[in-house]
C-alpha atoms as a PDB file:
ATOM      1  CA  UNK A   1      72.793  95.177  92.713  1.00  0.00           C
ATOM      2  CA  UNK A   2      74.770  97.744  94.236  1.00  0.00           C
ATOM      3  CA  UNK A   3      76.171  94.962  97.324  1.00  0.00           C
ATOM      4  CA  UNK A   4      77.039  92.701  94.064  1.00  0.00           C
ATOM      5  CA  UNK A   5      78.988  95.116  92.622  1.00  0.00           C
ATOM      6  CA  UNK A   6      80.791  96.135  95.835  1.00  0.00           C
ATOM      7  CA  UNK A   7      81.272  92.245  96.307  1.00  0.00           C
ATOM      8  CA  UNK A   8      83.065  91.889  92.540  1.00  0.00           C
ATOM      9  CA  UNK A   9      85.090  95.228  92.938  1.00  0.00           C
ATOM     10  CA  UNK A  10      86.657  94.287  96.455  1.00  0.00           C
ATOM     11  CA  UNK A  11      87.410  90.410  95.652  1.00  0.00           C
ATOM     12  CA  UNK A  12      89.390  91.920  92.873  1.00  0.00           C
ATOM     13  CA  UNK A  13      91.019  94.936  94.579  1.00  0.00           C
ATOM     14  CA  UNK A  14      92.423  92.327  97.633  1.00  0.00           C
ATOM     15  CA  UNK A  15      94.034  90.406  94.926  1.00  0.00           C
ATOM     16  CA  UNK A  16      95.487  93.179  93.134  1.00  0.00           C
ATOM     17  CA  UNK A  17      95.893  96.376  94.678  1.00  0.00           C
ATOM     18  CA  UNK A  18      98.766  97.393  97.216  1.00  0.00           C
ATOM     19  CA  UNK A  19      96.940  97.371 100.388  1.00  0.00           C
ATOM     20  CA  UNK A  20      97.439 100.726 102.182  1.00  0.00           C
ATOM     21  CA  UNK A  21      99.330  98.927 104.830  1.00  0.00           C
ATOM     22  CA  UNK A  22     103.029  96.912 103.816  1.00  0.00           C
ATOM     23  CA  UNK A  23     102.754  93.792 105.418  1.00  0.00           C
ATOM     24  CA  UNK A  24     105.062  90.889 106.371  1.00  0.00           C
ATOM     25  CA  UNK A  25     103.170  87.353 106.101  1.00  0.00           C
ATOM     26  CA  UNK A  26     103.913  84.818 108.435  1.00  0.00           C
ATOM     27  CA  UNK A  27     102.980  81.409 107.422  1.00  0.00           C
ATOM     28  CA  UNK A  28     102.207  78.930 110.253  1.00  0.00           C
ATOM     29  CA  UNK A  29     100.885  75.831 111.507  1.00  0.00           C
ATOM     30  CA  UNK A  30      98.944  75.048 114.349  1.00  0.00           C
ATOM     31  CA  UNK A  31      97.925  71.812 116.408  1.00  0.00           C
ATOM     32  CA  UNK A  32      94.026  72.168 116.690  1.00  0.00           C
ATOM     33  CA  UNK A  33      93.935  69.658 119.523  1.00  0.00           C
ATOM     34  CA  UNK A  34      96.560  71.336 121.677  1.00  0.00           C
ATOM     35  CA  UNK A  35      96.778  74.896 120.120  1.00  0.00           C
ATOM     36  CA  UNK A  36     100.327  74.707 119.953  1.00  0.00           C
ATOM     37  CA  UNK A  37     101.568  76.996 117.026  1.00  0.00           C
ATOM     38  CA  UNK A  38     104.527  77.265 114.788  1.00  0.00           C
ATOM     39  CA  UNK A  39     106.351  79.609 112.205  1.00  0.00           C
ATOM     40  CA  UNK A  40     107.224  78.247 109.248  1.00  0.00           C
ATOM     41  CA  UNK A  41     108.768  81.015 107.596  1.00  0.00           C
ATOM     42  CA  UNK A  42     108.187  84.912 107.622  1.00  0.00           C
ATOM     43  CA  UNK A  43     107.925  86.861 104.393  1.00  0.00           C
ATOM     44  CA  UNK A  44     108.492  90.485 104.307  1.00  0.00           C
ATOM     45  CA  UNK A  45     106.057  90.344 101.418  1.00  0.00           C
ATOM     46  CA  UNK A  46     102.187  89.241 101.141  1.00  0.00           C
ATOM     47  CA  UNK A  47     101.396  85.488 100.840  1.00  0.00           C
ATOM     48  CA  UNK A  48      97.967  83.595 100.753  1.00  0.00           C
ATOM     49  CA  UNK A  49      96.228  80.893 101.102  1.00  0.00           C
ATOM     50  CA  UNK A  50      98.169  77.873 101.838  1.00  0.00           C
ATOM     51  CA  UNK A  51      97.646  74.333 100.576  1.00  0.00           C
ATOM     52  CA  UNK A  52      98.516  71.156 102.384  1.00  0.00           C
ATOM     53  CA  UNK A  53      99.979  69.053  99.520  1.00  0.00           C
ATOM     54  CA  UNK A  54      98.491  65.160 100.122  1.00  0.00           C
ATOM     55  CA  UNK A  55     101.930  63.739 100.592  1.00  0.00           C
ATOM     56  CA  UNK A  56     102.334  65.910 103.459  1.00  0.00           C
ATOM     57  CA  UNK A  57     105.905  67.231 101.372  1.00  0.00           C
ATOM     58  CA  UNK A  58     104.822  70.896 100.444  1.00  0.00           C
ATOM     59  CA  UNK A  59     102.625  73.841 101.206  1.00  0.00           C
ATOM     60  CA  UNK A  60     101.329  75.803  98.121  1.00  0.00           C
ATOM     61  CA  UNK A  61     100.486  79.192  98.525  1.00  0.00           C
ATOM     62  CA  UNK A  62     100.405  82.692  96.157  1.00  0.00           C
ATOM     63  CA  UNK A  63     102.054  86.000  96.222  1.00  0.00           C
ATOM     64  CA  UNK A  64     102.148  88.539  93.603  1.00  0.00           C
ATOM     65  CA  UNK A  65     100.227  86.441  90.945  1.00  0.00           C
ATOM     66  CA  UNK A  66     102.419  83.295  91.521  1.00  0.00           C
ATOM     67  CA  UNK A  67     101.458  80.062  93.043  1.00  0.00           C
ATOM     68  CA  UNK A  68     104.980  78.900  94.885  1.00  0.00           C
ATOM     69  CA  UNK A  69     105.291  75.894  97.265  1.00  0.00           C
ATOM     70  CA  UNK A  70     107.490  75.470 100.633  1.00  0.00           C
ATOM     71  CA  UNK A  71     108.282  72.264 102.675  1.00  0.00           C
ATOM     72  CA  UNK A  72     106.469  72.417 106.070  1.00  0.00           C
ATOM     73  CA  UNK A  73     109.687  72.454 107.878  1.00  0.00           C
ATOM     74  CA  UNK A  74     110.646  75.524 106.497  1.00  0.00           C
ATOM     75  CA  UNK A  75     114.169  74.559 105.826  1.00  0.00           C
ATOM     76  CA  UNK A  76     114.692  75.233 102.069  1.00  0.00           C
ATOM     77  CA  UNK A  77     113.471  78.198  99.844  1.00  0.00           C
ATOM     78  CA  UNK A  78     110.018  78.837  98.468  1.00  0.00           C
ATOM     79  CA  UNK A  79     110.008  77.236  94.949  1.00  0.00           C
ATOM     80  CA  UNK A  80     107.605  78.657  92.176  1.00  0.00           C
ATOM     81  CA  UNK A  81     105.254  76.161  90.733  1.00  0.00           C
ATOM     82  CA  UNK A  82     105.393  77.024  86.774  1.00  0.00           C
ATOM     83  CA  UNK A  83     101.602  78.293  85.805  1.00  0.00           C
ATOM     84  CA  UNK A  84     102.983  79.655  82.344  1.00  0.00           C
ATOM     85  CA  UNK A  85     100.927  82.663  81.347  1.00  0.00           C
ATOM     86  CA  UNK A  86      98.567  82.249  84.579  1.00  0.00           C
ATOM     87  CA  UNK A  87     100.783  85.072  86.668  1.00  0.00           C
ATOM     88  CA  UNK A  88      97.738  87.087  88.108  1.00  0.00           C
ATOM     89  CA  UNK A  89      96.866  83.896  90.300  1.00  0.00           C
ATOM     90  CA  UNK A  90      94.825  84.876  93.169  1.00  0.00           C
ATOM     91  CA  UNK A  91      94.235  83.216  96.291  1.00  0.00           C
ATOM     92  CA  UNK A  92      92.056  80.592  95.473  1.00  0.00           C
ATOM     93  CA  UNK A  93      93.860  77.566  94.630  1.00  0.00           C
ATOM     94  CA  UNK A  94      93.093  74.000  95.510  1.00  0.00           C
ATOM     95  CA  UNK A  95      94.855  70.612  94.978  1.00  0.00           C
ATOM     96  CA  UNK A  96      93.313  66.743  93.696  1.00  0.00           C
ATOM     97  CA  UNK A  97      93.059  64.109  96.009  1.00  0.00           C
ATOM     98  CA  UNK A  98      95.939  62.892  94.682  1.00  0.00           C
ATOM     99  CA  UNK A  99      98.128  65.998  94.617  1.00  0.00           C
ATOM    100  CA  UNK A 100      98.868  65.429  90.690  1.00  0.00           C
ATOM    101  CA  UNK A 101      96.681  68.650  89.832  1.00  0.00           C
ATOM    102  CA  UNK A 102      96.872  72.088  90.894  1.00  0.00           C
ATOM    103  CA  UNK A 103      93.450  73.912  90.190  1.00  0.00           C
ATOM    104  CA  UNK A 104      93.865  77.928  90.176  1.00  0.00           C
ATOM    105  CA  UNK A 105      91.594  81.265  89.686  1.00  0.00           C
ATOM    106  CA  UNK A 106      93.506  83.615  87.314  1.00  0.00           C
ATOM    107  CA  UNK A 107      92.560  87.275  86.324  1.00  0.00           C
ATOM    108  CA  UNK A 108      92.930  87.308  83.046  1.00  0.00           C
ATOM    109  CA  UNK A 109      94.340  90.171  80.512  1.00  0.00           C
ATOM    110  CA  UNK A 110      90.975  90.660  78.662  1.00  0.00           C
ATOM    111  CA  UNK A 111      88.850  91.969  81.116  1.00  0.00           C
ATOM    112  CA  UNK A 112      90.605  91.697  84.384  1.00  0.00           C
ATOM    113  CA  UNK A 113      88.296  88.746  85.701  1.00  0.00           C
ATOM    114  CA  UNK A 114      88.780  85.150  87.661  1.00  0.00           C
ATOM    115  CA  UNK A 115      88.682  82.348  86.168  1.00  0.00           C
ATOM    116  CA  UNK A 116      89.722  78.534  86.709  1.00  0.00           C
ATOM    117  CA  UNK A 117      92.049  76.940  85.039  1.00  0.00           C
ATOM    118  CA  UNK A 118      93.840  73.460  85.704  1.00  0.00           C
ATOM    119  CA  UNK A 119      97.804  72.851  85.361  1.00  0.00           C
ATOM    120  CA  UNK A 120      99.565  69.705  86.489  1.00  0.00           C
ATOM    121  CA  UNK A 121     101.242  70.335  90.254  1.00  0.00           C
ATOM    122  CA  UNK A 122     104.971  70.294  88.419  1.00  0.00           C
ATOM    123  CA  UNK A 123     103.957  73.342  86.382  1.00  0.00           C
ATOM    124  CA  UNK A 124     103.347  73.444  82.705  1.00  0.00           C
ATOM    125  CA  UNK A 125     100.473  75.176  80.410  1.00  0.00           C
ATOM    126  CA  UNK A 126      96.781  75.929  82.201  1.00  0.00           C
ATOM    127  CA  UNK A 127      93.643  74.721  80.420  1.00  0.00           C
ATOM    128  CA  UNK A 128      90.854  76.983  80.876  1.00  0.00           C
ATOM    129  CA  UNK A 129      87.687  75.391  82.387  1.00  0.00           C
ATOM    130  CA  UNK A 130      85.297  78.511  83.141  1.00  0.00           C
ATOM    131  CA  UNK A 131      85.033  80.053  80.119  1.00  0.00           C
ATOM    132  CA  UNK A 132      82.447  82.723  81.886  1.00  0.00           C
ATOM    133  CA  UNK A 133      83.831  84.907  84.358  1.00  0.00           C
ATOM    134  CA  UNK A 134      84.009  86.043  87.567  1.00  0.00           C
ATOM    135  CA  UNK A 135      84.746  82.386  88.886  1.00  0.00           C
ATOM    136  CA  UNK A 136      86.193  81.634  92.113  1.00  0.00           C
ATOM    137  CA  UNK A 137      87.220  78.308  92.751  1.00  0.00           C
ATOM    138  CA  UNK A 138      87.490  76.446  96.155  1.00  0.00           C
ATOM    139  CA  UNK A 139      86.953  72.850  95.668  1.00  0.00           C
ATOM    140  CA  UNK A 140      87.705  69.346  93.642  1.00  0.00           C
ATOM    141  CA  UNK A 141      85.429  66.703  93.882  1.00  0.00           C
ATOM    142  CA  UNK A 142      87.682  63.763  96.051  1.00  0.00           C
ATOM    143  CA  UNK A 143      86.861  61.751  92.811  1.00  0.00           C
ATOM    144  CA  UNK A 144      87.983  63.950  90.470  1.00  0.00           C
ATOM    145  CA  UNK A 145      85.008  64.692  88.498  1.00  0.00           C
ATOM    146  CA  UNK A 146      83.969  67.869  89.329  1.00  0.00           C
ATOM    147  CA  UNK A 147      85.190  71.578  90.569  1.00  0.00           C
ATOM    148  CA  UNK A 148      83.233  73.916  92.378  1.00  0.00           C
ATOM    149  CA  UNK A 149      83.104  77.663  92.406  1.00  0.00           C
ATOM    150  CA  UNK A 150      81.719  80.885  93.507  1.00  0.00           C
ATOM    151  CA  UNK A 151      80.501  82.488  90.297  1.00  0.00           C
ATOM    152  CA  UNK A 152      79.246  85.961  89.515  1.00  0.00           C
ATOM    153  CA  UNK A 153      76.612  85.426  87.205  1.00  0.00           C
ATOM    154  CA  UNK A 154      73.669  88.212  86.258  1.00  0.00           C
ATOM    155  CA  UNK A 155      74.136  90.261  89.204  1.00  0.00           C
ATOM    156  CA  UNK A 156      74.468  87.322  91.525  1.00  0.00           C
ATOM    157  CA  UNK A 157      77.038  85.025  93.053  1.00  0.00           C
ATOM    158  CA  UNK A 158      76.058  81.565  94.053  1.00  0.00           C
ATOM    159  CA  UNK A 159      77.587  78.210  94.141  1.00  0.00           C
ATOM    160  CA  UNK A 160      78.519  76.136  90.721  1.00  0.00           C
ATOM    161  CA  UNK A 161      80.099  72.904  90.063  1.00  0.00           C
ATOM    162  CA  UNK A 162      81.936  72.218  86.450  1.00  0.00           C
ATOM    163  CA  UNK A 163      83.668  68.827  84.987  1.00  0.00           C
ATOM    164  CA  UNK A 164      87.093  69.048  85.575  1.00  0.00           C
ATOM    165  CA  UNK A 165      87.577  68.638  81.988  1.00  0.00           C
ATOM    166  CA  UNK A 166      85.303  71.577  81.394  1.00  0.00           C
ATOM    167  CA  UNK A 167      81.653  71.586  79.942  1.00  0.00           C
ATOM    168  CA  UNK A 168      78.462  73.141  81.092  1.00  0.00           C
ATOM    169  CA  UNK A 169      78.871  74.648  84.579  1.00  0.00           C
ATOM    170  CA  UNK A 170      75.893  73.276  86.891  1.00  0.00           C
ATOM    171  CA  UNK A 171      73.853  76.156  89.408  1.00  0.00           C
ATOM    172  CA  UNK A 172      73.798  74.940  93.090  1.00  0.00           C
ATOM    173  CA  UNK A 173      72.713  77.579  94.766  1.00  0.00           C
ATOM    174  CA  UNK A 174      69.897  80.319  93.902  1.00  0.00           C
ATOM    175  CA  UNK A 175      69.668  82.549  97.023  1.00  0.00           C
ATOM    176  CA  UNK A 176      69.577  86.653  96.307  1.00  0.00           C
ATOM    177  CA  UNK A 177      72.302  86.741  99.184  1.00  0.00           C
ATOM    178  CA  UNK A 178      75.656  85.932  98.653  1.00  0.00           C
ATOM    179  CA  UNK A 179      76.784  82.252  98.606  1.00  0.00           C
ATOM    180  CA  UNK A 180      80.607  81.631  98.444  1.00  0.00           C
ATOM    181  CA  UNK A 181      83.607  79.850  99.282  1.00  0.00           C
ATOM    182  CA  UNK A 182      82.319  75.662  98.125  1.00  0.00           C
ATOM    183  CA  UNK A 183      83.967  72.776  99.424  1.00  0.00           C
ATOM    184  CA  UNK A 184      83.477  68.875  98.974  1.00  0.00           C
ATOM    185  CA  UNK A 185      83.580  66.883 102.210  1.00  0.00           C
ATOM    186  CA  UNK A 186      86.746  64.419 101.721  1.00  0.00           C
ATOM    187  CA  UNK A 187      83.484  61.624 101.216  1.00  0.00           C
ATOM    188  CA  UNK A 188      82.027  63.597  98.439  1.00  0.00           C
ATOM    189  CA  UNK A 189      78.880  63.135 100.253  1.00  0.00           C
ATOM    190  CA  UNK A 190      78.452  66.872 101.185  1.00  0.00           C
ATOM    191  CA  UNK A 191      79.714  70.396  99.803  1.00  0.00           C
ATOM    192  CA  UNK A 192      80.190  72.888 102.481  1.00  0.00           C
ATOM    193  CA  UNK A 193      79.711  76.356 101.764  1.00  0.00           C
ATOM    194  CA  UNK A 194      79.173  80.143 103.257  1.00  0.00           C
ATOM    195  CA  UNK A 195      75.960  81.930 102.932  1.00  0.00           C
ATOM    196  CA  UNK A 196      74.496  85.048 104.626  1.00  0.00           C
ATOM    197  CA  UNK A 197      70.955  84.626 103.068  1.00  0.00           C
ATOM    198  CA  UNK A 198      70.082  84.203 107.518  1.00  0.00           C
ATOM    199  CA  UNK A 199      71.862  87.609 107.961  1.00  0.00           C
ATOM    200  CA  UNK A 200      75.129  87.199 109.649  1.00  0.00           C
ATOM    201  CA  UNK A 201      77.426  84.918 106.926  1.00  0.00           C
ATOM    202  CA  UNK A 202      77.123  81.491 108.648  1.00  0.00           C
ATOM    203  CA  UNK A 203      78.637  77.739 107.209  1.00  0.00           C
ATOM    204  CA  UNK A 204      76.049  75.856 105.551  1.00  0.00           C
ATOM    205  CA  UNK A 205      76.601  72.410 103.571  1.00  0.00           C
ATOM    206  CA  UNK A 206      74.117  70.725 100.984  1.00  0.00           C
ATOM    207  CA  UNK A 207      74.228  67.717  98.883  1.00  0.00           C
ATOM    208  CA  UNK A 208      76.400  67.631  95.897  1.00  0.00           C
ATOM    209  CA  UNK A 209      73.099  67.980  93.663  1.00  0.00           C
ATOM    210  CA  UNK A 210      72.360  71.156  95.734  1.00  0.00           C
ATOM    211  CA  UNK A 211      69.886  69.636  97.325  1.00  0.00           C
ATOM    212  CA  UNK A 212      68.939  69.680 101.638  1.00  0.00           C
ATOM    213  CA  UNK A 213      70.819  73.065 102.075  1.00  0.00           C
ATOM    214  CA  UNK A 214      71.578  73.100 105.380  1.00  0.00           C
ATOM    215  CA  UNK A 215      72.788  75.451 108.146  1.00  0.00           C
ATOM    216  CA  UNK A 216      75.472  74.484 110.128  1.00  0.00           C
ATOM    217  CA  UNK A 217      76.500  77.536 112.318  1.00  0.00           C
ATOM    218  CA  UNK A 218      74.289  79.597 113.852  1.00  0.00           C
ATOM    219  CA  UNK A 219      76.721  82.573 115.567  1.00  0.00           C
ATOM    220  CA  UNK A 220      74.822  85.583 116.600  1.00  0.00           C
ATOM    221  CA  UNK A 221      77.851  87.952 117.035  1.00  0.00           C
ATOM    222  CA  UNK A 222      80.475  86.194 114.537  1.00  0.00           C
ATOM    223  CA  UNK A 223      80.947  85.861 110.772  1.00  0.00           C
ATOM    224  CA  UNK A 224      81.625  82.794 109.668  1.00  0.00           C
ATOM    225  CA  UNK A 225      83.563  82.204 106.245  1.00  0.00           C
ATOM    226  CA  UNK A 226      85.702  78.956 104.206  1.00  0.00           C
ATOM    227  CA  UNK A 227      84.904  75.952 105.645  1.00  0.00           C
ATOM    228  CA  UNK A 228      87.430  73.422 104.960  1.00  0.00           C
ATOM    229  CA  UNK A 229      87.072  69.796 106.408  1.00  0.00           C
ATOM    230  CA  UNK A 230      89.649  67.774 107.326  1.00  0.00           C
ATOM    231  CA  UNK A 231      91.367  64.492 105.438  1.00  0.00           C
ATOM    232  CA  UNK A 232      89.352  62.021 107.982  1.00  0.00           C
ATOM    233  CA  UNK A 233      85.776  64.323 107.428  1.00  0.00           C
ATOM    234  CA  UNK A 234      85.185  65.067 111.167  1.00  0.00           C
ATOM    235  CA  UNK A 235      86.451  68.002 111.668  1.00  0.00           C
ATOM    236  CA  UNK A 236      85.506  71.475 109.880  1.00  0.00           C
ATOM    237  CA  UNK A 237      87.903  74.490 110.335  1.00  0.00           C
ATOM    238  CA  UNK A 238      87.064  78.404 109.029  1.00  0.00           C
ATOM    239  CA  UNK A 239      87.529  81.674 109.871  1.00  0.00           C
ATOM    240  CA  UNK A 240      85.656  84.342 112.094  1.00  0.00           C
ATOM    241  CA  UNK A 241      85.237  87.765 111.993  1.00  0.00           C
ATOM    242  CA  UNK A 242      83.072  90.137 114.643  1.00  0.00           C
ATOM    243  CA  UNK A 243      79.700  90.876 113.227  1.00  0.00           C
ATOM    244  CA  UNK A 244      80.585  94.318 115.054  1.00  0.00           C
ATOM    245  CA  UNK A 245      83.881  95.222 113.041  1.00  0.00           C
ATOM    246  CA  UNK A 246      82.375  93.649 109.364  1.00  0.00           C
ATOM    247  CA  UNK A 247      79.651  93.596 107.116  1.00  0.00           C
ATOM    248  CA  UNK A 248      78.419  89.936 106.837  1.00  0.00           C
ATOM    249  CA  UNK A 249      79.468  89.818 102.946  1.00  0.00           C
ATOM    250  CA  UNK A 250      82.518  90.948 103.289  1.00  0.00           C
ATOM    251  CA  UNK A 251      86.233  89.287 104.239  1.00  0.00           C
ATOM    252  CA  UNK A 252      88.750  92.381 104.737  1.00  0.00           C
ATOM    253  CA  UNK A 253      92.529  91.846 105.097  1.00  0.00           C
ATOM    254  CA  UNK A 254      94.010  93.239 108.274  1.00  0.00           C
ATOM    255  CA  UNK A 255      91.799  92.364 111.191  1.00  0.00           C
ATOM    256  CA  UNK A 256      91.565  90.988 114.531  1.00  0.00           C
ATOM    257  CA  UNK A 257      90.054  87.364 113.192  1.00  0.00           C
ATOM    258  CA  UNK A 258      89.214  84.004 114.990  1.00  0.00           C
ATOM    259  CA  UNK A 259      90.509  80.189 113.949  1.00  0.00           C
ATOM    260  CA  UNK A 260      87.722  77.647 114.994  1.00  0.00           C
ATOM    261  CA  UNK A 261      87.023  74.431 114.309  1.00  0.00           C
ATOM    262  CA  UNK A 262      83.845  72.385 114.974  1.00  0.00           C
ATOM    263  CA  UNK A 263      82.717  69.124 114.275  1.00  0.00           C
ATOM    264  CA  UNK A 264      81.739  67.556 110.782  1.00  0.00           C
ATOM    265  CA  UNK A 265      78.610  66.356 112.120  1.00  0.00           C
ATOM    266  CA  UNK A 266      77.430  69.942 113.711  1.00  0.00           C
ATOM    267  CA  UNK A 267      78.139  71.147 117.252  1.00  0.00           C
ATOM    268  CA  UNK A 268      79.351  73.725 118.733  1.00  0.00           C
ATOM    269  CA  UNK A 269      82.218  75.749 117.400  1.00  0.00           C
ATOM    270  CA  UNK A 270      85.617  76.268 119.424  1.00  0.00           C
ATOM    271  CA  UNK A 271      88.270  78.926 119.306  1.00  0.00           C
ATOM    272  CA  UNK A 272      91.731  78.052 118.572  1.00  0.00           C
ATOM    273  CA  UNK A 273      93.492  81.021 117.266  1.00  0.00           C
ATOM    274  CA  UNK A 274      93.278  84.748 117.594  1.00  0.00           C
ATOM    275  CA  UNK A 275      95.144  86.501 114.644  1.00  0.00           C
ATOM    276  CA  UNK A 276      95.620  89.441 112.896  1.00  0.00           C
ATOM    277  CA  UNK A 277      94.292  88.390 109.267  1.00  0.00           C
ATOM    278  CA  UNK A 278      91.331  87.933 107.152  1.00  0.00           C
ATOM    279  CA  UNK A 279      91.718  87.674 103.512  1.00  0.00           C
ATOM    280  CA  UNK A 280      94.592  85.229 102.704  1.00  0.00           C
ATOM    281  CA  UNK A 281      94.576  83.289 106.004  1.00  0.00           C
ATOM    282  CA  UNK A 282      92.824  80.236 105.286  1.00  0.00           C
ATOM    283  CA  UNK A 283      90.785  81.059 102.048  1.00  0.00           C
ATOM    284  CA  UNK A 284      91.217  77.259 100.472  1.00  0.00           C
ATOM    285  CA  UNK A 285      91.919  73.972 102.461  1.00  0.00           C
ATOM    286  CA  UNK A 286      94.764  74.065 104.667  1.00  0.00           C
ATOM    287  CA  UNK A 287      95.244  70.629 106.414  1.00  0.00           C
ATOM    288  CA  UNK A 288      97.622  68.514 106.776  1.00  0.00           C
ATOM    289  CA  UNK A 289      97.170  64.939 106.123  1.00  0.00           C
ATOM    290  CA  UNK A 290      97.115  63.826 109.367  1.00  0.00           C
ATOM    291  CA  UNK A 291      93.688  65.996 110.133  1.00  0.00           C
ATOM    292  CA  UNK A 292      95.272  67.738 113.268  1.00  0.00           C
ATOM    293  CA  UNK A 293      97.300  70.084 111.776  1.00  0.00           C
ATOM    294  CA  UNK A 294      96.684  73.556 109.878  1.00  0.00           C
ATOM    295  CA  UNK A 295      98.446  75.716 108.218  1.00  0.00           C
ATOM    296  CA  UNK A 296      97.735  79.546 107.855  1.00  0.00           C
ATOM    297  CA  UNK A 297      98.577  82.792 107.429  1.00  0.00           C
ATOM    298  CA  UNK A 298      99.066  85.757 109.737  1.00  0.00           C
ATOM    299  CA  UNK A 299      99.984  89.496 109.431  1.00  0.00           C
ATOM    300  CA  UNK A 300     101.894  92.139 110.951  1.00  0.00           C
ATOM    301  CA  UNK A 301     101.771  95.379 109.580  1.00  0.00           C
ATOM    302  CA  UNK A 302     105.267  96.712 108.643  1.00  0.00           C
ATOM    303  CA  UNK A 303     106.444 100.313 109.784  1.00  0.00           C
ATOM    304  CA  UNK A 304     106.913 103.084 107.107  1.00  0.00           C
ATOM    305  CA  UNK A 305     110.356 103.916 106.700  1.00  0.00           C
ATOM    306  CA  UNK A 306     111.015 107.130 108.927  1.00  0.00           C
ATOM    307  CA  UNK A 307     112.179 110.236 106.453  1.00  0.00           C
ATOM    308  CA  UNK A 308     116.381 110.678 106.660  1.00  0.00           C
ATOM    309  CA  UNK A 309     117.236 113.996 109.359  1.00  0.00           C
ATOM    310  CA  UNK A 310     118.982 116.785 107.281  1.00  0.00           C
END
């Protein structure tokens, strides 16, 4: 109980509080293939969680409770994405296959908790879809008919799927450990997920009845956390941390963090990045269309301003 509570408590200090440390955010893309990496834009501000729009025209990320998108070239100014009274958006944000919806965890004013909503991608008035809270979204069903969420629920988080037009929210996942971060493969024939009921947090994926609930990584020195499979389904990227510098259910900002990608079908995992990050890097799906690109986030911690001589 008292690991569940920590869980809840952190998730929502990340999103909220002023971490200790100013940071700039600098939003990137890298070639998985070659390793080849880019800067879109620096931000002498934090930013999350990026989005690869399906048209290839914007990324979507969040800062400060806003969800804003950015073209990929970098060229033109951030432009916010109008959530109406959703402005405590965290970083868990997602897009339809089609790009038309834009599918967002907000804390709201009543008691401070996540929940999912769904606006259209121009902006305009959320609906509500989790009526229970906390809910963390990560994934739409390439079909449309479902989202799927980490939910806190009795003392436990596990996986849940809801109609995207809301209704009864369906339990996946069942195991006393914590099971988070859900995603649909771009088939719909598996949702991938992280779970640290082995010990270290590994990638697992299951059917989307939460059935055969399988483990996928096996790391014995490495945290393993968001897997998010590409556009063509054969590649899976996430994010590593050291089972040496964190606890395995736990997702800091501000470390010393790992890009790999393996394949869709199992394998062995490969390196492509070393960053400073964590929380905000790649916490929803961050590919571009063409399944060799990614986009992320990385973080430099900003100097304090030196006191004026007298």
């Amino acid at each position: 109980m008292k690991k569940i509570f920590y869980f809840a408590a952190f998730c929502l200090s990340l999103n909220f509080a002023v971490c200790a440390e100013k940071v700039s955010s600098v939003l990137e893309v890298i070639d998985v293939q070659s390793g080849e990496r880019r800067a879109v834009r620096e931000f002498p501000r934090k930013i999350e969680a990026p989005n690869w729009t399906p048209d290839g025209k914007w990324l979507v990320f969040n800062s400060g409770g806003k969800i804003y998108k950015i073209s990929p070239a970098g060229d033109s100014e951030p432009v916010e994405i109008p959530t109406g009274f959703a402005k405590s958006c965290n970083n868990d944000h997602v897009l339809s296959a089609d790009g038309s919806i834009l599918a967002l965890s907000h804390h709201t004013r009543e008691d401070g908790q996540s929940r999912v909503y769904v606006v259209n991608f121009e902006g305009g008035t959320p609906s509500l879809i989790t009526p229970v809270g906390p809910s963390y979204l990560h994934g739409v069903c390439p079909k449309g008919k479902f989202l799927v969420y980490c939910g806190g629920r009795k003392g436990n988080y596990d996986v849940y799927k809801i109609p995207l037009c809301g209704g009864e929210e369906i339990r996946l996942t069942d195991s006393p450990a914590l099971d988070d971060g859900p995603e649909y493969s771009p088939d719909g024939g598996h949702i991938w997920f992280n779970s640290c009921r082995s010990g270290l947090m590994q990638l697992w994926r299951m059917n989307p009845d939460g059935s055969n609930q399988t483990q996928m990584t096996f790391d014995k020195d490495r945290n393993s956390w968001f897997a998010h499979i590409s556009p063509d389904g054969k590649t899976v990227a996430f994010l590593a941390y050291s089972a040496s510098d964190v606890k395995p259910d736990s997702h800091p900002a501000n470390k010393n963090v790992e890009l790999r990608v393996m394949p869709a079908s199992g394998g062995e995992p490969k390196t492509v990045a070393r960053i400073f990050g964590g929380q905000g890097t790649i916490n929803v799906n961050s590919w571009a269309p063409d399944s060799r690109r990614l986009a992320f986030v990385s973080y430099k911690i900003m100097d304090a301003p030196k006191p004026e001589e007298k």
